[in-house]
N, C-alpha and C. Protein backbone atom coordinates (compact mmCIF):
# COMPACT_ATOMS: atom_id res chain seq x y z
N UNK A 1 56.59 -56.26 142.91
CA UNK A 1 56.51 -56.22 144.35
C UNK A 1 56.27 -54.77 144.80
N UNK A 2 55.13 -54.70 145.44
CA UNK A 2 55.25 -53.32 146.26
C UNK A 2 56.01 -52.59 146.91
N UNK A 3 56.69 -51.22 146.92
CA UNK A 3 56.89 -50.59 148.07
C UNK A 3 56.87 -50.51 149.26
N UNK A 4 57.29 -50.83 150.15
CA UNK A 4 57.29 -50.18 151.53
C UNK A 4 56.51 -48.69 151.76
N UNK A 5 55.49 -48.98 152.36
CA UNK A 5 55.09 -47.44 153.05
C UNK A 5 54.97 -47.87 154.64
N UNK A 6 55.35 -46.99 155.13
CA UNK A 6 55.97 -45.86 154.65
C UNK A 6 57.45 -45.77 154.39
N UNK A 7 58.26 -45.38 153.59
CA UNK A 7 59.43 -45.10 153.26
C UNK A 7 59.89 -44.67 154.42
N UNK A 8 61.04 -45.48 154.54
CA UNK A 8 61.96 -45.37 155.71
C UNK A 8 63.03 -44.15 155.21
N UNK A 9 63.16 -43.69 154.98
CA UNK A 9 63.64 -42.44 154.31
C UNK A 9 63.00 -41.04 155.05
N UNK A 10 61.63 -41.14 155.15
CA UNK A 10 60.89 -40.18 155.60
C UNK A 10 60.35 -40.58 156.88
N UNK A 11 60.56 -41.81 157.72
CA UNK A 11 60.52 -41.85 158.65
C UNK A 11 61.74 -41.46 159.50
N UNK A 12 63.24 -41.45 159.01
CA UNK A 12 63.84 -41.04 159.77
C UNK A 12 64.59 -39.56 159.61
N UNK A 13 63.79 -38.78 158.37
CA UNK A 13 63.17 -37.48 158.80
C UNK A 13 62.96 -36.64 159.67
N UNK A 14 61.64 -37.59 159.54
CA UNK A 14 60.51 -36.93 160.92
C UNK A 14 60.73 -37.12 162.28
N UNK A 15 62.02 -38.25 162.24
CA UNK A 15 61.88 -38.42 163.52
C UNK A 15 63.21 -37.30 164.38
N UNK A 16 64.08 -36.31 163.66
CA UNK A 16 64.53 -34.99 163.47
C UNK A 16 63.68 -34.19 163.88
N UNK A 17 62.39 -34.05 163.45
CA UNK A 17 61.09 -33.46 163.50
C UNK A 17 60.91 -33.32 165.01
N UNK A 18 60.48 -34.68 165.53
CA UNK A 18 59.91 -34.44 166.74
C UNK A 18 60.57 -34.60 167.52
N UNK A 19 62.21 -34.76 167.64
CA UNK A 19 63.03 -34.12 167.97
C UNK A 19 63.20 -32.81 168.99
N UNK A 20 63.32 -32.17 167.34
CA UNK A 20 62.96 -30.22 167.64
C UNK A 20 61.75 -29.92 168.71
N UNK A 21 60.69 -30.31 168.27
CA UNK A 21 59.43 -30.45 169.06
C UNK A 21 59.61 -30.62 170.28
N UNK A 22 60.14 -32.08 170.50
CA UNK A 22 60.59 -32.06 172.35
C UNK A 22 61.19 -31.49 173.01
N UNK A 23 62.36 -30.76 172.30
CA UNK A 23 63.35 -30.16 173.00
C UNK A 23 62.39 -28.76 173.33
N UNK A 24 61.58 -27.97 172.21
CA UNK A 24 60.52 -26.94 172.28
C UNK A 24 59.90 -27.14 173.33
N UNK A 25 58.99 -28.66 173.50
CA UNK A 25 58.43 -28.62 174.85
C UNK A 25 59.28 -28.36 176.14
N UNK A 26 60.10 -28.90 175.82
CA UNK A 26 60.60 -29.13 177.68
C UNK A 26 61.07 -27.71 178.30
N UNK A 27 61.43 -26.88 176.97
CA UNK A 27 61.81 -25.47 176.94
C UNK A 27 59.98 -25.04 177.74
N UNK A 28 59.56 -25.07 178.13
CA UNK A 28 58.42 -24.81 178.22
C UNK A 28 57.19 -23.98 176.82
N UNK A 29 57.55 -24.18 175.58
CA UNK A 29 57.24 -23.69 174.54
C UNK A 29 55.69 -24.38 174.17
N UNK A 30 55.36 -25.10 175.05
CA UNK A 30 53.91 -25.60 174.38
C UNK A 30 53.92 -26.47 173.67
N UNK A 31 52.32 -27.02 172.96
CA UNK A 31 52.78 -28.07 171.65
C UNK A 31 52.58 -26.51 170.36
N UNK A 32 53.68 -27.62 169.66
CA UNK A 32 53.80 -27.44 167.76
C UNK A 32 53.05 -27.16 166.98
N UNK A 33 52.12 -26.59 166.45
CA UNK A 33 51.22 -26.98 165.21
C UNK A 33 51.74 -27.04 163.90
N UNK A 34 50.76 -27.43 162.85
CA UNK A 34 51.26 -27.37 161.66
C UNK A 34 50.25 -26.77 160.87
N UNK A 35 50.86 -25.92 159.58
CA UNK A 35 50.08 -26.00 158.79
C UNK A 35 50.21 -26.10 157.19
N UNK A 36 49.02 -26.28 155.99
CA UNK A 36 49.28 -27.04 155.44
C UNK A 36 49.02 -26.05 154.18
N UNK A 37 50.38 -25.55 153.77
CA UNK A 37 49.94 -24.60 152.53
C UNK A 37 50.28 -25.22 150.81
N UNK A 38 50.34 -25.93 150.96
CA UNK A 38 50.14 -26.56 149.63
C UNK A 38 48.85 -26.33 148.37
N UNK A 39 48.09 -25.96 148.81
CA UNK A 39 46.65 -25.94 148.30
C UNK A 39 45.17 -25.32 149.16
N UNK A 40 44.41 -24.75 148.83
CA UNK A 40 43.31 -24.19 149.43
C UNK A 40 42.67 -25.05 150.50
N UNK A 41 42.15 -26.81 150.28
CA UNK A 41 42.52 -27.52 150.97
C UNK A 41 41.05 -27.21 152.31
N UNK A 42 40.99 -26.92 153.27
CA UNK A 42 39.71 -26.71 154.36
C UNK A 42 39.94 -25.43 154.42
N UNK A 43 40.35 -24.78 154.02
CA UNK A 43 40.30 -22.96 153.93
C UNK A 43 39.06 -22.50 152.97
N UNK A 44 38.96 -23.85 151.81
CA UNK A 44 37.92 -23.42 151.13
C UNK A 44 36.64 -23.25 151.26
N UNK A 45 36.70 -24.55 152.28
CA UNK A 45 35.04 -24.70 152.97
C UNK A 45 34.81 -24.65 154.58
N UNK A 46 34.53 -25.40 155.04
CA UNK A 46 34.04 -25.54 156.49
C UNK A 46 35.48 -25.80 157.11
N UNK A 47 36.27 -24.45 158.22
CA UNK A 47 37.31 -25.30 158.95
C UNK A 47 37.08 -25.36 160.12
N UNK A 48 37.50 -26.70 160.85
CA UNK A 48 37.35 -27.18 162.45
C UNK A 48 38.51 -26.90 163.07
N UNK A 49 38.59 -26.63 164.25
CA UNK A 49 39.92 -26.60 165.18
C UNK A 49 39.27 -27.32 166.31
N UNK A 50 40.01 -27.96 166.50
CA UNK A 50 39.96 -28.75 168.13
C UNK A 50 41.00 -28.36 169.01
């Protein structure tokens, strides 16, 4: 039998996560970004920002 994804484990995580985040916004702090240093990843080639 398969797994569950997503793991409810790491959904209630994240939801700590955005948490922090809201409380940041309402502080008037803007939105959050992230970034992703695990590996070279779009640093290597072409990167977009929107």
């Amino acid at each position: 039998m398969p797994a569950a994804w997503p793991p409810r484990a790491v959904i209630r995580k994240s939801s700590g996560l955005r948490t922090l985040e809201s409380a940041l916004y309402r502080a008037g702090l803007g939105p959050v970004a992230g970034v992703d240093e695990v590996g070279r990843g779009a640093c290597a080639g072409p990167l977009v920002v929107a």
